[in-house]
Protein backbone atom coordinates (compact mmCIF):
# COMPACT_ATOMS: atom_id res chain seq x y z
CA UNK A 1 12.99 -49.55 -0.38
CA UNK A 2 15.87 -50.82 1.87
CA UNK A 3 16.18 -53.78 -0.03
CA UNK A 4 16.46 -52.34 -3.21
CA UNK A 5 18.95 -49.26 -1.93
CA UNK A 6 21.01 -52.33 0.39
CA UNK A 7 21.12 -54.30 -3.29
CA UNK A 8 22.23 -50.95 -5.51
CA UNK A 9 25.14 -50.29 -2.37
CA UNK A 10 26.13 -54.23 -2.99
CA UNK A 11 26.47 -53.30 -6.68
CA UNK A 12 28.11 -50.75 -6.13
CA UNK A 13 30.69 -52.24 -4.54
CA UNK A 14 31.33 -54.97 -6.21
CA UNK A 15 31.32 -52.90 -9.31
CA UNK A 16 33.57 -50.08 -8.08
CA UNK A 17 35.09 -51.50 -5.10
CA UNK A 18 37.29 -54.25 -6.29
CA UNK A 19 40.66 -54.45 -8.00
CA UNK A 20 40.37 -55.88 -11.54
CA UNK A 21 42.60 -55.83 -14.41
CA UNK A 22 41.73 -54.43 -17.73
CA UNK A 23 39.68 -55.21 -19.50
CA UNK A 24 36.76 -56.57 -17.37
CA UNK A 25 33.19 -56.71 -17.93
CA UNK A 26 30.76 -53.87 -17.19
CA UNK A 27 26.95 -53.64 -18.04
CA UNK A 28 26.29 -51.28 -21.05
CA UNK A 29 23.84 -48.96 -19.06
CA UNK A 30 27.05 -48.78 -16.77
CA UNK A 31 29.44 -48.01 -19.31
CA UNK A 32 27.25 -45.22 -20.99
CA UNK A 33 27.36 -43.60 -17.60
CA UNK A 34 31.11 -43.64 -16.97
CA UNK A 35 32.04 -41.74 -20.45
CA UNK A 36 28.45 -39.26 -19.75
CA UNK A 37 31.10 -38.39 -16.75
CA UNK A 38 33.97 -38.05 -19.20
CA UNK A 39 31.80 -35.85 -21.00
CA UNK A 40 31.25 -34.02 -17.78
CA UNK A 41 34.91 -33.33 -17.13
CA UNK A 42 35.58 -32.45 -20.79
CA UNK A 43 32.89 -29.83 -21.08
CA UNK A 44 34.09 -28.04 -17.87
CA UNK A 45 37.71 -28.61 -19.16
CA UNK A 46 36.88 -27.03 -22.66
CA UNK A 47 34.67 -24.17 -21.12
CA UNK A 48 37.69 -23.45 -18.99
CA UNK A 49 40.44 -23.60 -21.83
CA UNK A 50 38.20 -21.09 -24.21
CA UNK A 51 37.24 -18.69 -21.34
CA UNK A 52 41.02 -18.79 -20.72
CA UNK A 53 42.28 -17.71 -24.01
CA UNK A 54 39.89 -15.06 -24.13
CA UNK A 55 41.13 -13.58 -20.57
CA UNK A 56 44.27 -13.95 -21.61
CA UNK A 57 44.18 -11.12 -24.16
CA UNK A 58 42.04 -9.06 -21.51
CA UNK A 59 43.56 -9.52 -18.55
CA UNK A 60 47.04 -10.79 -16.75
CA UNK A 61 47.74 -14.02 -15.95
CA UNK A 62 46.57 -14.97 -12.59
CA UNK A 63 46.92 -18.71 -11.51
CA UNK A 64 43.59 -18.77 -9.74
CA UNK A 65 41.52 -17.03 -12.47
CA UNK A 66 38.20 -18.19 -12.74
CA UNK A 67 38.92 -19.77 -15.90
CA UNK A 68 41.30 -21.58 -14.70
CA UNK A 69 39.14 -22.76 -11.64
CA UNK A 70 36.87 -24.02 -14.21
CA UNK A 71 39.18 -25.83 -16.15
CA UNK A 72 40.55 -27.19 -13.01
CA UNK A 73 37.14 -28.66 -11.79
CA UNK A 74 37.11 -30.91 -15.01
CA UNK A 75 40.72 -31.86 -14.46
CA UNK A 76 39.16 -33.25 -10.73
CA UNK A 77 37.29 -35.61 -12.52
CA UNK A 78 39.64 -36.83 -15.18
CA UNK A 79 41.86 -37.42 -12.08
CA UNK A 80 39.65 -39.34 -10.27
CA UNK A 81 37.50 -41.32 -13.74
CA UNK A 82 41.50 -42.28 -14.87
CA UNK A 83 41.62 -43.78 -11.08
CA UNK A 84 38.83 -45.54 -11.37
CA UNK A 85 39.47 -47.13 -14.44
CA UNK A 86 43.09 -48.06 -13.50
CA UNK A 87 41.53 -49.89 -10.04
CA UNK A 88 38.94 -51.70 -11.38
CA UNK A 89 40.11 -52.84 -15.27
CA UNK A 90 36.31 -51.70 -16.18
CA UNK A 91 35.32 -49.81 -18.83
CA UNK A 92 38.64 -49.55 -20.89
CA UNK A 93 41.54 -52.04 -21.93
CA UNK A 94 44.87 -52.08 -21.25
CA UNK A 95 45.90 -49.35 -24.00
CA UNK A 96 43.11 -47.27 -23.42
CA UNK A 97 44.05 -47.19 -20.07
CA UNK A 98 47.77 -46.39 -20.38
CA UNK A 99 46.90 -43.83 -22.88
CA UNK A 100 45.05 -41.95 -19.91
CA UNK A 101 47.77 -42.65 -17.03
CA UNK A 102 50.58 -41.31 -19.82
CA UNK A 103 48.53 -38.26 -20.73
CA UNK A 104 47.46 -37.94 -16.98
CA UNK A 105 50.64 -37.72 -15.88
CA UNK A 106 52.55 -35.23 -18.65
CA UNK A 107 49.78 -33.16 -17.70
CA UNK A 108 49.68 -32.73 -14.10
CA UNK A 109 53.54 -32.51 -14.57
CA UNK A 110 52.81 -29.50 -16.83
CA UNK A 111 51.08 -27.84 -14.49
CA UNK A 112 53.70 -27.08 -12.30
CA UNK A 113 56.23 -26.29 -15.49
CA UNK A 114 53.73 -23.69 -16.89
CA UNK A 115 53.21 -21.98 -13.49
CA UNK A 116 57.43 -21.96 -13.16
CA UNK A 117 57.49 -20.60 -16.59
CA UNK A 118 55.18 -17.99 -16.29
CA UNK A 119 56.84 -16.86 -13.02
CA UNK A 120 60.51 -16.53 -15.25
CA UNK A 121 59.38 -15.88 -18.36
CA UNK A 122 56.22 -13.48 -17.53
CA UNK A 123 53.41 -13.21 -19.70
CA UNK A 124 54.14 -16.11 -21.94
CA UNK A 125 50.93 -15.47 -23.67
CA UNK A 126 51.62 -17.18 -27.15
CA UNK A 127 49.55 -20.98 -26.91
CA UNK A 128 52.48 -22.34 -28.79
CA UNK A 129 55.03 -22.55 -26.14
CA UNK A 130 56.63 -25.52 -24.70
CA UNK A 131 55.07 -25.77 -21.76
CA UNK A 132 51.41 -25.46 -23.21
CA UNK A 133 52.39 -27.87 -25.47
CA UNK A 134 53.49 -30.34 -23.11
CA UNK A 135 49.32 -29.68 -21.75
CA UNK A 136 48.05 -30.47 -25.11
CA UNK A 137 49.99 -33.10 -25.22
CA UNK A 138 48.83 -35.10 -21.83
CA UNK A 139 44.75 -34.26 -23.20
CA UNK A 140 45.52 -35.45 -26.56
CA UNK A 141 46.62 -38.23 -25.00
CA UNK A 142 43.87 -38.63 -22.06
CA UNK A 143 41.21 -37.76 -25.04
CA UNK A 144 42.80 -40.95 -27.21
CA UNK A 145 42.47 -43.11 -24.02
CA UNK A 146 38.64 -42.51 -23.91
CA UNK A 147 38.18 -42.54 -27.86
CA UNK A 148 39.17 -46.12 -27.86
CA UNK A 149 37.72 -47.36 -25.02
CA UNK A 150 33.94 -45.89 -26.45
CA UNK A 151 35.08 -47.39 -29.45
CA UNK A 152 35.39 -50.68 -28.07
CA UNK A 153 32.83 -50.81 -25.18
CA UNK A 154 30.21 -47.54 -26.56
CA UNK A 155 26.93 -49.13 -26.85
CA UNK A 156 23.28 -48.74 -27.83
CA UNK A 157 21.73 -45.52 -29.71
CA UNK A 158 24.32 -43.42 -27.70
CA UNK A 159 27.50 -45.07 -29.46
CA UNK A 160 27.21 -43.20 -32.76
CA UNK A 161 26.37 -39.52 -31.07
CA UNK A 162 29.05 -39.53 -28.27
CA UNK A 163 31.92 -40.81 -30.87
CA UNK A 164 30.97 -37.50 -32.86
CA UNK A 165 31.34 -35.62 -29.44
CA UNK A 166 34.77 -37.22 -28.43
CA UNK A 167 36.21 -36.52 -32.02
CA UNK A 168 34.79 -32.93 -31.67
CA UNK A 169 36.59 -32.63 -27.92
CA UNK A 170 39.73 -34.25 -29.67
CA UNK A 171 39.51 -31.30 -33.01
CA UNK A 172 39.29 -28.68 -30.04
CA UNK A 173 42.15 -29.97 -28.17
CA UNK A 174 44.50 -30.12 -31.60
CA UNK A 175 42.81 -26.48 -32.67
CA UNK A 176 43.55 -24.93 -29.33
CA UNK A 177 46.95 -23.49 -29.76
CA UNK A 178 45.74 -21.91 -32.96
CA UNK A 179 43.48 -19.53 -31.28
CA UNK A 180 46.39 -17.85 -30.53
CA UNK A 181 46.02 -16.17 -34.05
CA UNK A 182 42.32 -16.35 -34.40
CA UNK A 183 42.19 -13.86 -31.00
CA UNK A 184 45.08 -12.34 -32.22
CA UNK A 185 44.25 -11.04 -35.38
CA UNK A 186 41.20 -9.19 -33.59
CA UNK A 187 43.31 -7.45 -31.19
CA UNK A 188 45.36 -6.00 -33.74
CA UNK A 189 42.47 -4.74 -35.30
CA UNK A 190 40.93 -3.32 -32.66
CA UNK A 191 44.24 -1.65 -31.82
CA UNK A 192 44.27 -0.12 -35.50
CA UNK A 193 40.57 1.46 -34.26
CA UNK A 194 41.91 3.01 -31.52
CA UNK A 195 39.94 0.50 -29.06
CA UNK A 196 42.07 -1.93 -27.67
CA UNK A 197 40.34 -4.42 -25.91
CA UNK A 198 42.89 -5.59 -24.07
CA UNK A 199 43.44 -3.53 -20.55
CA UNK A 200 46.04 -1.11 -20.27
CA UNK A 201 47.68 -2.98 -17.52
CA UNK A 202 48.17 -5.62 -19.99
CA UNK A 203 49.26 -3.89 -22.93
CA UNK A 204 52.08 -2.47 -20.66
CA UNK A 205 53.73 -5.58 -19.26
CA UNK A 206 53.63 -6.95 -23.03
CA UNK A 207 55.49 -3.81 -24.52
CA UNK A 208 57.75 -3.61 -20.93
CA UNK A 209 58.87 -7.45 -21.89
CA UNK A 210 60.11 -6.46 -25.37
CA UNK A 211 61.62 -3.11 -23.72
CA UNK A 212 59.49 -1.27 -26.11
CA UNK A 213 56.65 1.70 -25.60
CA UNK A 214 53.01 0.64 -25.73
CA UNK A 215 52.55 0.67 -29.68
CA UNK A 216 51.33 -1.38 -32.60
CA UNK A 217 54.72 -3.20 -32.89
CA UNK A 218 54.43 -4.35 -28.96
CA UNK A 219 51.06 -5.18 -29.72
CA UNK A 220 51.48 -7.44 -32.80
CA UNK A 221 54.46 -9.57 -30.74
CA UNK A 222 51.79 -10.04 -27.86
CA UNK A 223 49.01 -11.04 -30.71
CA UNK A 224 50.74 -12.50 -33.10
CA UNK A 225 53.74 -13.98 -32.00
CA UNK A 226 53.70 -16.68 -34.85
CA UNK A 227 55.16 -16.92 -38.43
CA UNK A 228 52.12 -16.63 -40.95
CA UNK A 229 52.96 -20.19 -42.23
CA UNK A 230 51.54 -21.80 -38.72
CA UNK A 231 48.03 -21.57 -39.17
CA UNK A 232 47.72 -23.67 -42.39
CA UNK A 233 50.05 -25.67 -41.81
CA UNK A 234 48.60 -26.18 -38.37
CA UNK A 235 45.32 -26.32 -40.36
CA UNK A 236 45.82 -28.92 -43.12
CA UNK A 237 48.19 -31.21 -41.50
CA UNK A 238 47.05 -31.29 -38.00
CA UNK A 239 43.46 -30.67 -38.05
CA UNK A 240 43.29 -32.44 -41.33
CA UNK A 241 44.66 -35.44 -39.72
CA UNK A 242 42.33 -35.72 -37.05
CA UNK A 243 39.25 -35.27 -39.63
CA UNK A 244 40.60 -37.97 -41.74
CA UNK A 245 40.68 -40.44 -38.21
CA UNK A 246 37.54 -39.33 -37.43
CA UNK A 247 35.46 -40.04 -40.55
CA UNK A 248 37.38 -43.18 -40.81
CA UNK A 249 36.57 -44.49 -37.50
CA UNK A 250 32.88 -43.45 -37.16
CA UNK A 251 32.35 -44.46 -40.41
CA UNK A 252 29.25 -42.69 -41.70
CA UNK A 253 29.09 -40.37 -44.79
CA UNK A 254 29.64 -36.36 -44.27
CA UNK A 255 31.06 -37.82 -40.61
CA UNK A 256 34.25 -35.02 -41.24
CA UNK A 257 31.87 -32.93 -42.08
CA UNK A 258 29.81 -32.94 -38.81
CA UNK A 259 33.13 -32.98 -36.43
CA UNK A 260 33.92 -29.43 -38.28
CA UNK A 261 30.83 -28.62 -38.03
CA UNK A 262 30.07 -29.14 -34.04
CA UNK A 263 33.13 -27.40 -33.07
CA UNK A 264 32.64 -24.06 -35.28
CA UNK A 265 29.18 -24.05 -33.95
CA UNK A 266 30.56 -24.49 -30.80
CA UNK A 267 33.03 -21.30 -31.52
CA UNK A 268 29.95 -19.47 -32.74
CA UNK A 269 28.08 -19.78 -29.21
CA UNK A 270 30.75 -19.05 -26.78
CA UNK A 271 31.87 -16.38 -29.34
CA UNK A 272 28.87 -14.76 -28.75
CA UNK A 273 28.88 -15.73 -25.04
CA UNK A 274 32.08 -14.58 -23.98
CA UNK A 275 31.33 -10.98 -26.21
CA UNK A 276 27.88 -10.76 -24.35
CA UNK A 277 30.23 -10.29 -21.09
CA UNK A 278 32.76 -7.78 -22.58
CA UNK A 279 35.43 -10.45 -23.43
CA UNK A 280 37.13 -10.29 -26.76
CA UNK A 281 36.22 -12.43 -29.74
CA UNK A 282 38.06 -14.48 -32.40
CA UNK A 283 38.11 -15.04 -35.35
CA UNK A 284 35.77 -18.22 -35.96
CA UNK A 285 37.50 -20.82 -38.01
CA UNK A 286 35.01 -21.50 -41.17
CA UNK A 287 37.54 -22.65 -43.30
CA UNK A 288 37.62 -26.02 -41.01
CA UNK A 289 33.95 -26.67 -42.68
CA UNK A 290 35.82 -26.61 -46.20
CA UNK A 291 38.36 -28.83 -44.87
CA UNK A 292 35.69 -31.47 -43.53
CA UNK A 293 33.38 -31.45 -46.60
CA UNK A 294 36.67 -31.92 -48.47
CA UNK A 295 37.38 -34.52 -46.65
CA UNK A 296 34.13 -36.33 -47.02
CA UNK A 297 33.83 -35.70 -50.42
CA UNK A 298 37.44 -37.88 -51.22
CA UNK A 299 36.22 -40.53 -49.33
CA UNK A 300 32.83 -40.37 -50.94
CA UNK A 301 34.96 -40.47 -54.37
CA UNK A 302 34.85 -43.53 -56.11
CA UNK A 303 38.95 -43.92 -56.25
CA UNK A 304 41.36 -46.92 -55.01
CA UNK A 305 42.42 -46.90 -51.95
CA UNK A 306 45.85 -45.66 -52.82
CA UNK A 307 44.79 -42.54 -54.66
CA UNK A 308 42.61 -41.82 -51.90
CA UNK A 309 44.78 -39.90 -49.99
CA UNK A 310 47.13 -37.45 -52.77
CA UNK A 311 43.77 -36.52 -54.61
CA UNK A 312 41.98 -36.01 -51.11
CA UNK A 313 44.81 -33.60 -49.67
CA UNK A 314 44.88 -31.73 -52.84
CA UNK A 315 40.78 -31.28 -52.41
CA UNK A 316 41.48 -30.04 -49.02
CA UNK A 317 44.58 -27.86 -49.75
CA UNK A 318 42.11 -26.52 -52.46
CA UNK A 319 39.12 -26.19 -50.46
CA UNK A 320 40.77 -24.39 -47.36
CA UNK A 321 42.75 -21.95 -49.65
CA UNK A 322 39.62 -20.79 -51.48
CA UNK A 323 37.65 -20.47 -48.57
CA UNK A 324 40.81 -18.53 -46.95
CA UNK A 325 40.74 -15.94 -49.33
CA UNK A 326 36.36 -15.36 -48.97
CA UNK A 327 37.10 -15.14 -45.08
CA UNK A 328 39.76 -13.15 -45.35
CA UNK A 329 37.49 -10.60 -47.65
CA UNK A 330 34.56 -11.40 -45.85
CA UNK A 331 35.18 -11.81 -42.03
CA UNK A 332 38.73 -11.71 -40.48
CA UNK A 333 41.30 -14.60 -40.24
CA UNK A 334 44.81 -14.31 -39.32
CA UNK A 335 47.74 -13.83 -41.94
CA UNK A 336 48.26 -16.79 -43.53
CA UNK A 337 51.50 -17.68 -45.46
CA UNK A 338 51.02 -19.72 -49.26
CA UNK A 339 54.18 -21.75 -48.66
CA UNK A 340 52.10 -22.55 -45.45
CA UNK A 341 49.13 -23.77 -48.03
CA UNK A 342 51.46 -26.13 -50.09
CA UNK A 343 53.56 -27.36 -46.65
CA UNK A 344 50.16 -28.44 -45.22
CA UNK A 345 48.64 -29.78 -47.79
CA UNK A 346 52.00 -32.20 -48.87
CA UNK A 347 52.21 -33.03 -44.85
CA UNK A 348 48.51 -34.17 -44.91
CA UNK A 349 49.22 -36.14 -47.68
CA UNK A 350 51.73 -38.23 -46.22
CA UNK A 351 49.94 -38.48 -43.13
CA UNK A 352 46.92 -39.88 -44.87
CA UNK A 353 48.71 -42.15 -46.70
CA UNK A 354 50.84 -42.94 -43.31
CA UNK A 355 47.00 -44.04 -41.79
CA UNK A 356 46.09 -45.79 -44.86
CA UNK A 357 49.46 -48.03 -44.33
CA UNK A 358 49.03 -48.36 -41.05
CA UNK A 359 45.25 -49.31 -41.01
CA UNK A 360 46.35 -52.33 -42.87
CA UNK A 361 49.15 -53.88 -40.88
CA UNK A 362 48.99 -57.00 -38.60
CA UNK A 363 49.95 -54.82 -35.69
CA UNK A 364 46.73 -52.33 -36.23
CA UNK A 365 44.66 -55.64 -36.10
CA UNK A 366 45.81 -56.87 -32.65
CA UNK A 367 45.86 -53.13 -31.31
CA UNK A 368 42.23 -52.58 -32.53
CA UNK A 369 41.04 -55.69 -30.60
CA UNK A 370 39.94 -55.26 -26.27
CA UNK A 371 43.21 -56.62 -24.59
């Protein structure tokens, strides 16, 4: 037994413990076990960030909230996975790795922007300002890092299954902001029954920072703080986007289809979750399923490769505004603006065909190698 642990410490070190540059070699079993730990840090991350926007629209902001705490445990481990990456070259190439120091570093230099903007500006609830933005920004770019190095190093009968999970972690992190509305258009309601779920506490420092008396006008700026063309817009083009990368890089029929899928599933749980403790809900994004199966279906479609993209955003634009309209009478969903529709659906257009063009360039064939 002292053999055998002496031999797994030598491993170890000469695994872990030496300076390499990227890329170097690293056993499969190895390399599953590195991105189970990304996985690790992204679910506490993603627990965190949807705990957090439901507090949010309870509760002030405190800096030390347990939400936050949680999110901040998975941010540990990015810190210290993006480390180990960077001082041994295992386990990623060179772009994957800069992709995670980049997004690493806008986003620990966030942190310290959104605290100072929350201390000037107050509540700052609204997901869409700069500083949040500047968060999504560093995970979108951490999450990219990790996409391509499972990509290019993902092995075995785990490859397929954790590339769906990364491009479901990567549809959450673009969705995020968006929540904004989907909680928003809930508290609104709830106002308009005369049972605000937010606390009073809360509704006063909203109406106080408009200079306004607690009433249904301070209450939509602190729930709805966005034009009604974000959402689709935010929807098609941004959401859209990453569906289109996703289905073309895993590859598989109905692959847009499952990404949607896992993440509105994923809404559904914690929905119910975070309601079982007395947090507020949100309005669950179906229409993203009509966007995925749209998706799918254009890429299923026997067309060239040129046509792929015009006839596939105008399935999509079609798709999401016809399921809009049943959630709307069905469910709830937040106010959505038609010149939104047609700006979303044109802007996923030319970033499909922007992908298509790129896909096929000399430059996408020396980036998609390990270097």
């Amino acid at each position: 037994v002292a053999d055998t642990l002496a031999e797994r410490a030598r491993t170890l070190i000469q695994t872990w413990g030496t300076r390499g540059t990227a890329p170097r070699p690293l056993p499969p079993d190895l390399v599953r076990a590195v991105y189970q730990l990304w996985l690790v840090a992204f679910a506490l991350k993603v627990l965190g960030a949807s705990w957090d926007m439901s507090w949010h629209f309870t509760w002030l902001r405190d800096d030390l909230a347990p939400p936050h705490l949680l999110n901040s445990a998975g941010t540990a481990i990015v810190v210290a996975l993006v480390i180990a990456h960077g001082w041994t070259g295992r386990a990623v190439d060179r772009p994957a790795l800069r992709l995670q120091q980049v997004g690493l570093g806008i986003f620990l230099v966030a942190i310290p922007l959104d605290v100072v903007n929350h201390r000037i500006n107050g509540l700052d609830l609204t997901a869409w300002s700069p500083t949040h933005a500047l968060l999504y920004l560093g995970s979108a770019l951490i999450l990219a890092g990790v996409v391509r190095g499972w990509w290019l190093f993902g092995s075995g009968r785990a490859r397929l299954p954790v590339l769906v999970v990364l491009w479901m972690l990567a549809l959450e992190c673009v969705w995020f902001p968006a929540q904004q509305q989907e909680y928003g258009v809930l508290a609104v309601a709830a106002w308009d029954r005369g049972s605000p779920e937010a606390e009073p506490i809360l509704l006063q420092f909203a109406a106080d920072q408009i200079g306004r008396p607690v009433d249904r006008a301070a209450v939509l700026h602190f729930a709805l703080p966005t034009g009604a063309w974000v959402y689709p817009v935010w929807l098609l083009a941004a959401a859209g986007l990453v569906l289109v990368l996703a289905r073309w890089m895993i590859g598989r029929p109905w692959a847009a289809t499952v990404v949607a899928g896992g993440y509105v599933a994923y809404r559904c749980v914690t929905g119910a979750l975070l309601d079982g403790i007395g947090f507020p809900g949100s309005a669950v994004p179906f229409v993203l399923l009509a966007l995925g199966v749209a998706i799918d279906a254009a890429f299923r479609a026997p067309l060239p490769e040129w046509l792929r993209p015009l006839l596939g955003a105008l399935l999509a634009g079609a798709a999401v505004t016809g399921t809009m309209v049943l959630q709307h009478e069905w469910l709830a969903l937040p106010p959505i603006g038609p010149i939104g529709l047609v700006t979303g659906t044109l802007l996923l257009a030319a970033l499909w065909i922007a992908t298509v063009l790129g896909v096929r360039t000399q430059a996408f064939a020396r980036w998609a190698r390990p270097h």
